[in-house]
Structure formats: C-alpha cells, structure tokens
PDB file of N, CA and C in Angstrom:
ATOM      1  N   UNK A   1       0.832  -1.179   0.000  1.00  0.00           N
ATOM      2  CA  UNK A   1       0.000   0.000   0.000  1.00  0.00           C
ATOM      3  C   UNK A   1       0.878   1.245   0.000  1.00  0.00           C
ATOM      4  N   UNK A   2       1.318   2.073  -0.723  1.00  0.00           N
ATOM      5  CA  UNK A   2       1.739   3.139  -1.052  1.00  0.00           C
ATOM      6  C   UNK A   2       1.057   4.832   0.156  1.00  0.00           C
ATOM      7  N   UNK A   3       1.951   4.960   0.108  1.00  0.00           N
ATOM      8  CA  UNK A   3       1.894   6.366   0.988  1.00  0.00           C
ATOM      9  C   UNK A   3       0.790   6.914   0.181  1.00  0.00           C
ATOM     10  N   UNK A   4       0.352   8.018   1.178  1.00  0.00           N
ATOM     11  CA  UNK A   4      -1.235   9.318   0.474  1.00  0.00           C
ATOM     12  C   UNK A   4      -0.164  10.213   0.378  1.00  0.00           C
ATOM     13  N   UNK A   5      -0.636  10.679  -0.653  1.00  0.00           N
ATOM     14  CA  UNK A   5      -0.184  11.990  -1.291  1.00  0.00           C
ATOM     15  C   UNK A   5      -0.294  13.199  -1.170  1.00  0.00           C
ATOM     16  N   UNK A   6      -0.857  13.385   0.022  1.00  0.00           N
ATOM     17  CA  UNK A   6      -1.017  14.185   1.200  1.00  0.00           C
ATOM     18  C   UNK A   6      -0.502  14.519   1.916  1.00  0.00           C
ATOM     19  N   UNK A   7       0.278  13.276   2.566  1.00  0.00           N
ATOM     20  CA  UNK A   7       1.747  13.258   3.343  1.00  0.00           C
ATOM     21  C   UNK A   7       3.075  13.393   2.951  1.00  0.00           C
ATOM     22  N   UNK A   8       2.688  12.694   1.609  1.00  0.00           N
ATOM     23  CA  UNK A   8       4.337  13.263   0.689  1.00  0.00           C
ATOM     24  C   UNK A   8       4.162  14.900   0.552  1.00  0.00           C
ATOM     25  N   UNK A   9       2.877  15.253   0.329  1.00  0.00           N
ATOM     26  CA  UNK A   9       3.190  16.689  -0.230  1.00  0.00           C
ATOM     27  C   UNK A   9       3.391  17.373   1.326  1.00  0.00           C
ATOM     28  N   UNK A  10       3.006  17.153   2.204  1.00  0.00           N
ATOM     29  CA  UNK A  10       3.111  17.054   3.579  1.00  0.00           C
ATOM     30  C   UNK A  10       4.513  17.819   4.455  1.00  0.00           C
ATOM     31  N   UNK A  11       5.187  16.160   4.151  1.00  0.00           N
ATOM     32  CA  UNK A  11       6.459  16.124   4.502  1.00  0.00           C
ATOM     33  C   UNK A  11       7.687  16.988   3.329  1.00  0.00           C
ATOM     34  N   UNK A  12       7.283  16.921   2.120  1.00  0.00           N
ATOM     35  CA  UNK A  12       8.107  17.537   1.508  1.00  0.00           C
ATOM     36  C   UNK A  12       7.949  19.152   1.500  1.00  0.00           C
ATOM     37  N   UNK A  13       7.059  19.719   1.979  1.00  0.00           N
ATOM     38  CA  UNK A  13       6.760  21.249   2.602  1.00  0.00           C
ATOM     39  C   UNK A  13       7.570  21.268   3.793  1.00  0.00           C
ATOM     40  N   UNK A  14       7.401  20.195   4.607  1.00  0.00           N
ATOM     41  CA  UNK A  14       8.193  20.311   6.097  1.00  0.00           C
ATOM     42  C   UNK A  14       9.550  20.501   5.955  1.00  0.00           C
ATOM     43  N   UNK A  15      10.349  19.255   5.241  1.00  0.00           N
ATOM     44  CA  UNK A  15      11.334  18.757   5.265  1.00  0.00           C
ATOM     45  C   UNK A  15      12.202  19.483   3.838  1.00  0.00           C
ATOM     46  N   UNK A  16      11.300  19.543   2.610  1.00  0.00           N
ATOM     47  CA  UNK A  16      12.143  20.255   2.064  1.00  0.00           C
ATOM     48  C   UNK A  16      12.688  21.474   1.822  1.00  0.00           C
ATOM     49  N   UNK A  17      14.078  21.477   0.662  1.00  0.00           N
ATOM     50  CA  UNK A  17      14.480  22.572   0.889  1.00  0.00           C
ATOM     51  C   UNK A  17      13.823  23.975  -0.272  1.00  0.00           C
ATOM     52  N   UNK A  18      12.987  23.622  -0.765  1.00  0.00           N
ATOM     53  CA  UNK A  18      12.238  24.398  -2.041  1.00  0.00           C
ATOM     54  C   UNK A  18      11.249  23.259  -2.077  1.00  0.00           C
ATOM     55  N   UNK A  19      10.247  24.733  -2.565  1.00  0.00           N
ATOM     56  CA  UNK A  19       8.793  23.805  -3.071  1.00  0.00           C
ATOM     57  C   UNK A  19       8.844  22.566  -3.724  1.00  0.00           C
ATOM     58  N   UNK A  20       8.298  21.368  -4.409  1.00  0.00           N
ATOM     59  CA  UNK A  20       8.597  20.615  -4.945  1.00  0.00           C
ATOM     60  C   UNK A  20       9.914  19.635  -4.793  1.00  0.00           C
ATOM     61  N   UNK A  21      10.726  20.025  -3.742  1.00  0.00           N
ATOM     62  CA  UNK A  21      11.627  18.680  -3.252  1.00  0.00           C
ATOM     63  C   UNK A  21      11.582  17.553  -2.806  1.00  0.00           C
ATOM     64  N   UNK A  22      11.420  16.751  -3.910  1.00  0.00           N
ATOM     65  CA  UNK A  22      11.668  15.326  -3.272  1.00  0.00           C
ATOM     66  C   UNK A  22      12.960  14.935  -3.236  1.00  0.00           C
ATOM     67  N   UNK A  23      13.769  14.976  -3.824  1.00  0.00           N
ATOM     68  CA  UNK A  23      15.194  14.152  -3.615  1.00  0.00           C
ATOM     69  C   UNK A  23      16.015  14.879  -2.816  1.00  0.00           C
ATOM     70  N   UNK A  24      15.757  15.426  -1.560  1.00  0.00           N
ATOM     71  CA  UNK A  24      16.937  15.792  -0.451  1.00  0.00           C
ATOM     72  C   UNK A  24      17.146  14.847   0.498  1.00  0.00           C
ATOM     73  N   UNK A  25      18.092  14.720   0.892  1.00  0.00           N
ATOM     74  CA  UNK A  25      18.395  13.632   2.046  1.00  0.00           C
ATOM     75  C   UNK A  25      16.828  13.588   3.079  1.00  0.00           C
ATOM     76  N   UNK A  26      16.836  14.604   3.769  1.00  0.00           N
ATOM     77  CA  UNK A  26      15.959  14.797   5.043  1.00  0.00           C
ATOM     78  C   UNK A  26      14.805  14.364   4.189  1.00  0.00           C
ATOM     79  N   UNK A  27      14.479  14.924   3.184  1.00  0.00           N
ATOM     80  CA  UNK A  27      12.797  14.172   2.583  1.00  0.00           C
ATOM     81  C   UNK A  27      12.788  12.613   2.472  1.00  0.00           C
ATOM     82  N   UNK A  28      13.444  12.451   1.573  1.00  0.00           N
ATOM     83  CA  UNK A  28      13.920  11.285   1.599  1.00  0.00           C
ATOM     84  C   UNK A  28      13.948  10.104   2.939  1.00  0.00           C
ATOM     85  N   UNK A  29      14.373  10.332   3.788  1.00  0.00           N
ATOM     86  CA  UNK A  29      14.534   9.747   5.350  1.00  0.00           C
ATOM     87  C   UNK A  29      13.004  10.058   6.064  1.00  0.00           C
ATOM     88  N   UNK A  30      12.489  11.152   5.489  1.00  0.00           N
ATOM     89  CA  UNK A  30      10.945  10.866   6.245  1.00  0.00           C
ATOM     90  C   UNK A  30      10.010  10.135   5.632  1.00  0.00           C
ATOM     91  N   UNK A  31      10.106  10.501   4.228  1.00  0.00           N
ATOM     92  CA  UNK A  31       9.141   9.064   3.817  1.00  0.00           C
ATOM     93  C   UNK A  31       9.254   8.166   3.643  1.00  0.00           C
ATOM     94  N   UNK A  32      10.609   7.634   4.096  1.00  0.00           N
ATOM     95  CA  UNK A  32      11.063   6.136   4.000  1.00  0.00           C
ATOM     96  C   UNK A  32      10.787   6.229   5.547  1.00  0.00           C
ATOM     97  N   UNK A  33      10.714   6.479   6.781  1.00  0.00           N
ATOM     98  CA  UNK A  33      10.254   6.631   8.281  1.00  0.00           C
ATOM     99  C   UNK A  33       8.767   6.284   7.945  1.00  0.00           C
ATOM    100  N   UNK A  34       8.082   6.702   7.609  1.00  0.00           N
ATOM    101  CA  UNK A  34       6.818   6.650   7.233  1.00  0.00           C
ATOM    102  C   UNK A  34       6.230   5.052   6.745  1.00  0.00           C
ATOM    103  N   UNK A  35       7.039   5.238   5.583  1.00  0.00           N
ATOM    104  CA  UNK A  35       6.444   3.711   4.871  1.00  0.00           C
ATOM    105  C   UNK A  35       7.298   2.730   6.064  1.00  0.00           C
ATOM    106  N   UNK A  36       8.028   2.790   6.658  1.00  0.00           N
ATOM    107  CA  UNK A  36       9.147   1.758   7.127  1.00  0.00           C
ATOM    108  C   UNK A  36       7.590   1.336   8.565  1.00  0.00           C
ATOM    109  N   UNK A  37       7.174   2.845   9.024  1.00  0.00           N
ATOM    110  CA  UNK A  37       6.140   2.649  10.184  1.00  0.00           C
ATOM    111  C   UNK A  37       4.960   1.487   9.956  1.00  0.00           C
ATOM    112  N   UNK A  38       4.641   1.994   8.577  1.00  0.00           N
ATOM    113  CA  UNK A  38       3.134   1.336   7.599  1.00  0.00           C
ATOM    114  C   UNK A  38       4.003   0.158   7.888  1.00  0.00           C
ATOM    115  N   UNK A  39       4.825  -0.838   7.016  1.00  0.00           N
ATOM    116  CA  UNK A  39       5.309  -1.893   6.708  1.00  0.00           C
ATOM    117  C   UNK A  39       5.372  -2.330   7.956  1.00  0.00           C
ATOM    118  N   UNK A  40       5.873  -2.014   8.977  1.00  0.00           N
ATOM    119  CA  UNK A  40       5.635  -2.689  10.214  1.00  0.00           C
ATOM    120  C   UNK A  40       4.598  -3.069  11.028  1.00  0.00           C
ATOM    121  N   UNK A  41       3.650  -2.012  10.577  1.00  0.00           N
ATOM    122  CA  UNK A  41       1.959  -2.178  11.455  1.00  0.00           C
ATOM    123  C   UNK A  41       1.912  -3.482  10.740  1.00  0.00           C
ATOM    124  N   UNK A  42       2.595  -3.487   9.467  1.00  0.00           N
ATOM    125  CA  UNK A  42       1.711  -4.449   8.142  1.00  0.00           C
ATOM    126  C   UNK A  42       2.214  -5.811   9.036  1.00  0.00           C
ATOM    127  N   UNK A  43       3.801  -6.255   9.310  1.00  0.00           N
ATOM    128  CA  UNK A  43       3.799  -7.294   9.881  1.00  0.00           C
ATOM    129  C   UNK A  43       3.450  -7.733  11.123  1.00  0.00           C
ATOM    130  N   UNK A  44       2.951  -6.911  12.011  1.00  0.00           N
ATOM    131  CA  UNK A  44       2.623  -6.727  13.227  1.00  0.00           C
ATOM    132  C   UNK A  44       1.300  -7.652  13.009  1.00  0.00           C
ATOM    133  N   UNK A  45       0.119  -7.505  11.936  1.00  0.00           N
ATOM    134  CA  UNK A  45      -0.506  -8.480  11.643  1.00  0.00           C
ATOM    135  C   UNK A  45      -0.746  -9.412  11.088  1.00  0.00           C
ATOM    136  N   UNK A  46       0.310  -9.428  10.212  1.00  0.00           N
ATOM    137  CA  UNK A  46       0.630 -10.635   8.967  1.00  0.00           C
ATOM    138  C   UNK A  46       2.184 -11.094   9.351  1.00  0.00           C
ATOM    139  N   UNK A  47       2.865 -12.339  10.025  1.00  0.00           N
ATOM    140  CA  UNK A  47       3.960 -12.717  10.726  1.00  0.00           C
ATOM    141  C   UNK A  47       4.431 -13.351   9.525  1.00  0.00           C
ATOM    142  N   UNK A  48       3.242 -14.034   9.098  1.00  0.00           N
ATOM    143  CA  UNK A  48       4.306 -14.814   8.119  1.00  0.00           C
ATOM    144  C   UNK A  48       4.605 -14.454   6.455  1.00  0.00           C
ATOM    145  N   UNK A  49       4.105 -13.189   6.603  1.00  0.00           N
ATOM    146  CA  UNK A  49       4.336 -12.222   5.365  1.00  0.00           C
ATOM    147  C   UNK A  49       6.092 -11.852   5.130  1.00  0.00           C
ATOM    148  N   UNK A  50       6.498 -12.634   4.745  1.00  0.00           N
ATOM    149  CA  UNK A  50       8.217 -13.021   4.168  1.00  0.00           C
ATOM    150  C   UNK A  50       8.684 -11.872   3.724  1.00  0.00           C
ATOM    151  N   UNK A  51       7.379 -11.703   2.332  1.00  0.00           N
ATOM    152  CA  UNK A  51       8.037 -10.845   1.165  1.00  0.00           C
ATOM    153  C   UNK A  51       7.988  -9.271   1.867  1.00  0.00           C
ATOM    154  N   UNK A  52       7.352  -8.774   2.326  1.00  0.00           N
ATOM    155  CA  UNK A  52       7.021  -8.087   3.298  1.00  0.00           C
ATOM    156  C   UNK A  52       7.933  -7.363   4.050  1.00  0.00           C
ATOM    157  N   UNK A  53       8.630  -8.303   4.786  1.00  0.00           N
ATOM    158  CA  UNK A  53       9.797  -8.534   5.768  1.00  0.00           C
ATOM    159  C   UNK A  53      10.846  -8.114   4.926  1.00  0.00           C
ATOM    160  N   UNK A  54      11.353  -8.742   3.904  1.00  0.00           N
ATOM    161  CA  UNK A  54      12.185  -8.477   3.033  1.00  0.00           C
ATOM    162  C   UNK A  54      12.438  -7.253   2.403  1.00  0.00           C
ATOM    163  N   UNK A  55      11.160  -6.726   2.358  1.00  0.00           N
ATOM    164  CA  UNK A  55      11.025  -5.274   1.634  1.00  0.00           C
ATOM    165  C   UNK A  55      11.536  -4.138   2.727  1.00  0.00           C
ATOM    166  N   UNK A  56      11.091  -5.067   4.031  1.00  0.00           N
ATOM    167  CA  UNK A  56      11.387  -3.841   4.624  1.00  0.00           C
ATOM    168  C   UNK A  56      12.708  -3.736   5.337  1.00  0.00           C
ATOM    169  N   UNK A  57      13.310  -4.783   5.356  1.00  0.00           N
ATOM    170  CA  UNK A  57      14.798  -5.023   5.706  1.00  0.00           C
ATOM    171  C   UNK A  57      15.253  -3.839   4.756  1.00  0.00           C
ATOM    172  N   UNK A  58      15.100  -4.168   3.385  1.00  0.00           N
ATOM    173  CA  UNK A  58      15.606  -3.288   2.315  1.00  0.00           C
ATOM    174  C   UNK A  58      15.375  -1.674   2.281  1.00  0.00           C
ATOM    175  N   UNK A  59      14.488  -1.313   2.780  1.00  0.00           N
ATOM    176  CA  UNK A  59      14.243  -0.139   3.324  1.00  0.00           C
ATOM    177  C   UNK A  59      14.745   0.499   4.138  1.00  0.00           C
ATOM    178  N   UNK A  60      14.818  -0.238   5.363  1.00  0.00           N
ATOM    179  CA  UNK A  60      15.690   0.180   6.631  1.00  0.00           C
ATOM    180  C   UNK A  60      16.881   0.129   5.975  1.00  0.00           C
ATOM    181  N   UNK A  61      17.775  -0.489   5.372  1.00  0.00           N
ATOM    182  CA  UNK A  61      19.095  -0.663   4.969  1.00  0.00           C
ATOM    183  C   UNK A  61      19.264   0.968   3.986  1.00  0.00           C
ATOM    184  N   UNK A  62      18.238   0.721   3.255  1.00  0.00           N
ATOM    185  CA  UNK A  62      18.626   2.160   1.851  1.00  0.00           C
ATOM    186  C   UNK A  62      18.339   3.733   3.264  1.00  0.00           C
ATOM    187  N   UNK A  63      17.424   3.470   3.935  1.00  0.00           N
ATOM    188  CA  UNK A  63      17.080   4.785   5.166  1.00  0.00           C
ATOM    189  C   UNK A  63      18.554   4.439   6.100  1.00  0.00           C
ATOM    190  N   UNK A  64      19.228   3.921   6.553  1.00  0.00           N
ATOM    191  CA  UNK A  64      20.516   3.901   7.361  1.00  0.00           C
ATOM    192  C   UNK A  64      21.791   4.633   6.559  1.00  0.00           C
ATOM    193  N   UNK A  65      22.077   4.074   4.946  1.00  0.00           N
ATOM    194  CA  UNK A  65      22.889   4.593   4.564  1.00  0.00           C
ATOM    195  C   UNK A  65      22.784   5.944   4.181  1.00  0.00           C
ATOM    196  N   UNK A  66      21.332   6.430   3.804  1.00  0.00           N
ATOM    197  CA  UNK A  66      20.712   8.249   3.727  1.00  0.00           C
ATOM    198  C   UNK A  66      21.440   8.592   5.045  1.00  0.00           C
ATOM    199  N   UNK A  67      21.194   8.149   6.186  1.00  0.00           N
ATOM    200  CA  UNK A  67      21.599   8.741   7.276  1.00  0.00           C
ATOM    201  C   UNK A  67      22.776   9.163   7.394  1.00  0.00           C
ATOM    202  N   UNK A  68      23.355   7.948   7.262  1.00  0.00           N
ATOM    203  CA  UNK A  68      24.655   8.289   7.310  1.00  0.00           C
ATOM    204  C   UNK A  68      25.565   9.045   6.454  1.00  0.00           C
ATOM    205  N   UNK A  69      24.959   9.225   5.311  1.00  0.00           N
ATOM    206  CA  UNK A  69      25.698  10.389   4.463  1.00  0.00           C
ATOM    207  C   UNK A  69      24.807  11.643   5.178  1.00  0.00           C
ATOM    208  N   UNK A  70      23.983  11.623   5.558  1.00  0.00           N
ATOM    209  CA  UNK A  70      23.198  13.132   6.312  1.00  0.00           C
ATOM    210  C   UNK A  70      24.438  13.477   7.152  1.00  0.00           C
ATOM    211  N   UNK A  71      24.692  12.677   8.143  1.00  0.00           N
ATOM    212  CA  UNK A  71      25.171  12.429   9.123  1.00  0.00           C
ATOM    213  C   UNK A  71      26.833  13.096   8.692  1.00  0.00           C
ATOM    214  N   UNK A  72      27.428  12.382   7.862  1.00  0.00           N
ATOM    215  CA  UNK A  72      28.661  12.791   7.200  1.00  0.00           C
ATOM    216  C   UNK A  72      28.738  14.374   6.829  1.00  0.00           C
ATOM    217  N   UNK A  73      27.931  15.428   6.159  1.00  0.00           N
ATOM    218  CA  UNK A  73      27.556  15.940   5.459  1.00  0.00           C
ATOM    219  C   UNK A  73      27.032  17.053   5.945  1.00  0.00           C
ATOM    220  N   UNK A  74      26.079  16.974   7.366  1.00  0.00           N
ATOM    221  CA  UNK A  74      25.637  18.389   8.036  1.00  0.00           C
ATOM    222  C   UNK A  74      25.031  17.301   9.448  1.00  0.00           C
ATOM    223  N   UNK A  75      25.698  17.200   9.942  1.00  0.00           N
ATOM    224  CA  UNK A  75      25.559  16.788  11.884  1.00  0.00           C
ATOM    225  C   UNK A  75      24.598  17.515  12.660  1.00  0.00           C
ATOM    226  N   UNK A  76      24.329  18.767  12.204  1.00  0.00           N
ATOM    227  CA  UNK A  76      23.218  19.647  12.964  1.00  0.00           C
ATOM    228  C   UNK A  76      22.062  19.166  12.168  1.00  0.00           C
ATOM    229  N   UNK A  77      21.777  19.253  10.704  1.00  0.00           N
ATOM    230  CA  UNK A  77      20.360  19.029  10.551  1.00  0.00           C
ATOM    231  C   UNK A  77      19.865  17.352  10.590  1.00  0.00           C
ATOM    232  N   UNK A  78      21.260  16.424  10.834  1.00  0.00           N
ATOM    233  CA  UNK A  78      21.216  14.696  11.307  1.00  0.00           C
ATOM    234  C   UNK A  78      20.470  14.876  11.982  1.00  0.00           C
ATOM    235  N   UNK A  79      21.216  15.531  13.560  1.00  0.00           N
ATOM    236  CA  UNK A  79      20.687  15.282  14.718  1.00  0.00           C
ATOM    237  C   UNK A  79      19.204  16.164  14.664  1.00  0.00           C
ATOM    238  N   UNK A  80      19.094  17.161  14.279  1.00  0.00           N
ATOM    239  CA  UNK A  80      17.710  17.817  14.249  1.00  0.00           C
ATOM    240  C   UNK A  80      16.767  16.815  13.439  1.00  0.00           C
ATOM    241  N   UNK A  81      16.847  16.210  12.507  1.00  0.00           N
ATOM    242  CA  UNK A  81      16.173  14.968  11.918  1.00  0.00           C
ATOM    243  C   UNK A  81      15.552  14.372  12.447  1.00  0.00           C
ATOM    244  N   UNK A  82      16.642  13.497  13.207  1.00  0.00           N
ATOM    245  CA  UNK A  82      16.408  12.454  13.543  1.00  0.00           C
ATOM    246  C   UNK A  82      15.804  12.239  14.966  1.00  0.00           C
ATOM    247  N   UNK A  83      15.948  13.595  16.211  1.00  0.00           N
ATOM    248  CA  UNK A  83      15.067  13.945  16.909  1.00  0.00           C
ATOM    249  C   UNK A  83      13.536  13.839  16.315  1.00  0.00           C
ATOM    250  N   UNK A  84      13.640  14.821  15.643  1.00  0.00           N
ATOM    251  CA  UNK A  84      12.048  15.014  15.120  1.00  0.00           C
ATOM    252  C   UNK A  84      11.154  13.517  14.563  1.00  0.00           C
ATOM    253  N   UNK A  85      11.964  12.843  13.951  1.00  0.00           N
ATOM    254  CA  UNK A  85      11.282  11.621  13.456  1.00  0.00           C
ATOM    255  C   UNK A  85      11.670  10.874  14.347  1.00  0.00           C
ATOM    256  N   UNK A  86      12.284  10.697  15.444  1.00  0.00           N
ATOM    257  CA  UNK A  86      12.426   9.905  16.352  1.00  0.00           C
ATOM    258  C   UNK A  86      13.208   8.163  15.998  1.00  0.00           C
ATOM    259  N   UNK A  87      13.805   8.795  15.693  1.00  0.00           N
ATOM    260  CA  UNK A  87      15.049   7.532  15.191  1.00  0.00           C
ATOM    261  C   UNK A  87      16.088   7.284  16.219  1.00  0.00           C
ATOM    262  N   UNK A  88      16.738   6.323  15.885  1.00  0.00           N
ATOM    263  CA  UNK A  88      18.129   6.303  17.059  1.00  0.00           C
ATOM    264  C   UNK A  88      18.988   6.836  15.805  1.00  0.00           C
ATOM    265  N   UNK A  89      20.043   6.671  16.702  1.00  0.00           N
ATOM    266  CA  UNK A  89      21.090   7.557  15.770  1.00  0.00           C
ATOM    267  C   UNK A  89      21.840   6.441  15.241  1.00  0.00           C
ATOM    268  N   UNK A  90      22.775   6.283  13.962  1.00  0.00           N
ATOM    269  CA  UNK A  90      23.322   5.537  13.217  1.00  0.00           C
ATOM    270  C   UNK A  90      24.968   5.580  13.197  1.00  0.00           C
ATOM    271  N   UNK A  91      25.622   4.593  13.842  1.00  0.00           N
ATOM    272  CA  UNK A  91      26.797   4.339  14.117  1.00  0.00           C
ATOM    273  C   UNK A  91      27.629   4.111  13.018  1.00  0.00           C
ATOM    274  N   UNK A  92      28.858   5.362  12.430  1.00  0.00           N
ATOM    275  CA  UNK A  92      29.496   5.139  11.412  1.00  0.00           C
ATOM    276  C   UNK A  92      30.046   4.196  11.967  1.00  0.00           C
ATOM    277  N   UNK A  93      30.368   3.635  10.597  1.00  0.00           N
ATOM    278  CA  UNK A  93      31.006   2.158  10.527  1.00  0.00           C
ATOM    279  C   UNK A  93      32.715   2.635  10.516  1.00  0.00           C
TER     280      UNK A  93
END
C-alpha cells in the first residue's frame, strides 16, 4: 500500500528545501520513516508475510545509509532529523 499523497506533499513542505523537493536527504529519510512505520503495522498483523519482511529489511538498509551520508555531510540538521522523526542515531562504521 503506497503512501497518500497528502503526506508526501506534507512532509516535503516540512522537510524540504524548495517547493517541490523530493530528492533531499531529510525528505527522503521521512518518507522512507513513514512507509518503514506502515510496513511494520503491516507485519505486526501478517507474521508470516516473508516478502514483506524483506522489503522492509531493504528499506531500513537504503534509510541507514541516507543517514549516514546526512550524518557525514551536516551533523546539525542529522541530529535535528532524527530527533524530530524519532530515530536512534546511526553508528558510522
């Protein structure tokens, strides 16, 4: 089930840096926060939903490495981020 388009236009008013931004780090990291939330309610009732699981491993993995180039890149708006969406913070490797 795909995000409302409500919330993308939403979050990309919040988070971005000009009207119409979708591809900035911080946008990027909230609507992958978002769908990563959905996908989890999703297995929370469906356990043995595999493909599911998989998708969202893959998600969390592509949202960790955003971070961490956030993270690399501007440390004040990381940590302001990632407060706000309520993440833990991501341990360079």
């Amino acid at each position: 089930m795909p995000l409302d388009k409500a919330y993308k236009a939403e979050v990309m008013k919040e988070y971005g840096l000009s009207e119409g931004d979708t591809g900035s780090t911080a946008v990027q990291i909230a609507i992958m926060q978002k769908r990563i939330e959905q996908i989890t309610d999703h297995l929370r009732k469906n356990k043995k939903d595999f493909h599911s699981r998989v998708g969202l491993l893959k998600l969390v993995g592509k949202r960790r490495r955003l971070e961490g180039y956030l993270r690399s890149t501007d440390i004040a708006a990381y940590r302001a981020l990632i407060s706000k969406l309520g993440i833990r913070e991501v341990k360079p490797k």
